[in-house]
C-alpha atoms as a PDB file:
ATOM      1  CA  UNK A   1      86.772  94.475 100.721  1.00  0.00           C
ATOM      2  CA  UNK A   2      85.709  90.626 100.922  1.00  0.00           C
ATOM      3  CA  UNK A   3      85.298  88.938  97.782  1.00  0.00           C
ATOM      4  CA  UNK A   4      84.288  90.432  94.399  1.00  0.00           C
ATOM      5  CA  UNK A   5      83.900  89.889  90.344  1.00  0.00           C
ATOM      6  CA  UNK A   6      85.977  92.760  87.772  1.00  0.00           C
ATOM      7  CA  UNK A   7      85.403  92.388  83.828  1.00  0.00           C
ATOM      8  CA  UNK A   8      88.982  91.529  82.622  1.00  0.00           C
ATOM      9  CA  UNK A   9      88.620  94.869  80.813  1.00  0.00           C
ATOM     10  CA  UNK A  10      91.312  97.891  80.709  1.00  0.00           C
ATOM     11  CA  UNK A  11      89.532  99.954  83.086  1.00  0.00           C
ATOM     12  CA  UNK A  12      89.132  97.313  85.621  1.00  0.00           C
ATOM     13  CA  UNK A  13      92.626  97.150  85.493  1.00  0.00           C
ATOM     14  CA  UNK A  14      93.457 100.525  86.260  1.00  0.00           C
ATOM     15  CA  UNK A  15      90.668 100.871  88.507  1.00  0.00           C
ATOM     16  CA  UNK A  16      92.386  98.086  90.437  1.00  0.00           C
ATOM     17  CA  UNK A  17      96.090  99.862  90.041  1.00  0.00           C
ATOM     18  CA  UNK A  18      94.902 103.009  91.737  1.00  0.00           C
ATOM     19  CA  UNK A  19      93.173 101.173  94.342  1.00  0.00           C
ATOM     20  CA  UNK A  20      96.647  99.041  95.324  1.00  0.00           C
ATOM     21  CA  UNK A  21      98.684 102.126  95.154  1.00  0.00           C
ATOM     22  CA  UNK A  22      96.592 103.715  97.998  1.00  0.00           C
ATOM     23  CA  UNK A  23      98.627 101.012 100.725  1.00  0.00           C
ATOM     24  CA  UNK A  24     101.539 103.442 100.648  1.00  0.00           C
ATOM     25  CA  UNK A  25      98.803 105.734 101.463  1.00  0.00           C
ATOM     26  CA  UNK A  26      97.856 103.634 104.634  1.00  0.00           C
ATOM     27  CA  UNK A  27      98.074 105.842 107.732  1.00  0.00           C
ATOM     28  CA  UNK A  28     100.502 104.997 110.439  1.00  0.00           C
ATOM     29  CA  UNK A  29      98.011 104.193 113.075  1.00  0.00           C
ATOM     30  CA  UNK A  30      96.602 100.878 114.492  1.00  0.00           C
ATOM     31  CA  UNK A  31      93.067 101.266 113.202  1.00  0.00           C
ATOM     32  CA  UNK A  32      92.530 102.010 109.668  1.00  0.00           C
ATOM     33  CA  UNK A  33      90.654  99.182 108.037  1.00  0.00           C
ATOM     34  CA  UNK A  34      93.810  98.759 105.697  1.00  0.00           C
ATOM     35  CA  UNK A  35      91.713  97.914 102.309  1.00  0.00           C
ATOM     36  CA  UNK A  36      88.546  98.599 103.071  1.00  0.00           C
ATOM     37  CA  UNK A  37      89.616 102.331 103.977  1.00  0.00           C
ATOM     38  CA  UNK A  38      91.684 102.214 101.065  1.00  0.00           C
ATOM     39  CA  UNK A  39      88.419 101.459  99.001  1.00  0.00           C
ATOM     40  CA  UNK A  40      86.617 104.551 100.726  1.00  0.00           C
ATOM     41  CA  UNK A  41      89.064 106.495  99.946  1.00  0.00           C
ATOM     42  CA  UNK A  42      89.535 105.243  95.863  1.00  0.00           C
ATOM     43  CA  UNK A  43      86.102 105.384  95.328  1.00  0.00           C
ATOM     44  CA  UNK A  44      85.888 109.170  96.869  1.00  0.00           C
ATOM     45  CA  UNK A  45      88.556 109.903  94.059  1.00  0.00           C
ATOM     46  CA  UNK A  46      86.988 107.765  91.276  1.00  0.00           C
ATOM     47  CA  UNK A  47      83.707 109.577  91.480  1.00  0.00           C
ATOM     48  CA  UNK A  48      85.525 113.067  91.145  1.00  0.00           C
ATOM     49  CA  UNK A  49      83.806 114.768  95.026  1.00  0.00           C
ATOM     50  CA  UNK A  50      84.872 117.684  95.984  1.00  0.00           C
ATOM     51  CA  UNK A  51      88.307 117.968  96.943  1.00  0.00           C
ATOM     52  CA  UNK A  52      87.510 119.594 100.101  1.00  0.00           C
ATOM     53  CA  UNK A  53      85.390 116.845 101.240  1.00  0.00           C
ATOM     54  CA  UNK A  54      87.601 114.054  99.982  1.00  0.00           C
ATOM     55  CA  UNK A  55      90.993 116.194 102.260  1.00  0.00           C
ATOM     56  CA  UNK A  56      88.065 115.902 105.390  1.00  0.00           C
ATOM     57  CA  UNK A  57      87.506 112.311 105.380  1.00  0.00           C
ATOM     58  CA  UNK A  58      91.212 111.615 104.238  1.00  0.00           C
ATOM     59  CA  UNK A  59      92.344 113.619 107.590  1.00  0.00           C
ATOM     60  CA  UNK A  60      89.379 111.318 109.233  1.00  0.00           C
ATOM     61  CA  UNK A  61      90.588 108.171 107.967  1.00  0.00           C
ATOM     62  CA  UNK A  62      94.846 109.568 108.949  1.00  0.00           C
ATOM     63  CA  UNK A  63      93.625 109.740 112.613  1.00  0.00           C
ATOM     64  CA  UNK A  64      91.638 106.559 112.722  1.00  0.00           C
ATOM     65  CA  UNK A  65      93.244 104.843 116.096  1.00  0.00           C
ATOM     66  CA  UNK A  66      89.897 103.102 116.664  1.00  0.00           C
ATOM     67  CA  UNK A  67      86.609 102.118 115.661  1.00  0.00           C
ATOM     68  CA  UNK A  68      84.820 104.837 116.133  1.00  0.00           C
ATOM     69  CA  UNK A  69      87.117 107.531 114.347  1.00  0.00           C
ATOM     70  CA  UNK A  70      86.997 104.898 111.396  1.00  0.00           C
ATOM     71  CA  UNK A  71      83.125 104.687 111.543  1.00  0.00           C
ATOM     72  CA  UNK A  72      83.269 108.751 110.835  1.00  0.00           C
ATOM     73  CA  UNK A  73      85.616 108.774 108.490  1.00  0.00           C
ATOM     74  CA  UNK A  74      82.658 105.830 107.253  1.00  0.00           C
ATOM     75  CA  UNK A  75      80.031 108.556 107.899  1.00  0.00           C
ATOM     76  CA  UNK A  76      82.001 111.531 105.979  1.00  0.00           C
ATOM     77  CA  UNK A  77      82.338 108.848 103.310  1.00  0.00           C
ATOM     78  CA  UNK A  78      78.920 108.088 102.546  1.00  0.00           C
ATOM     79  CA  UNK A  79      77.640 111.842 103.280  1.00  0.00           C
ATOM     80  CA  UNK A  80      80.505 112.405 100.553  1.00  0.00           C
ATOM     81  CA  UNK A  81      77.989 110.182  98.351  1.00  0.00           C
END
């Protein structure tokens, strides 16, 4: 996720709650880009898609054991956009 700003606002907050309660989301396989697929993911959610594309890239993202399963669970995520 590298570095970033929030407004100390209540929002930011919970936007920030939901985001850390995705780890126990994190899926049990070597290559899942721990919070940077977490961020996908929340952001997906935040922005209210489709449910059936946000259970697509979330079974993406589950069977990410390398780079290039992550990079289309990437490309589901920003055709999700």
């Amino acid at each position: 996720a590298g570095n970033y700003l929030i407004r100390n606002h209540r929002w930011s907050h919970q936007y920030l709650q939901k985001w850390s309660s995705l780890e126990a989301s994190l899926p049990d396989v070597y290559y899942h880009n721990n919070d940077n697929g977490a961020l996908h993911l929340h952001l997906l959610l935040l922005l209210d898609v489709n449910v059936s594309t946000v259970t697509k890239c979330y079974s993406i993202w589950q069977d990410s054991t390398n780079e290039t399963i992550y990079d289309r669970f990437v490309g589901c995520f920003k055709c999700a956009l």
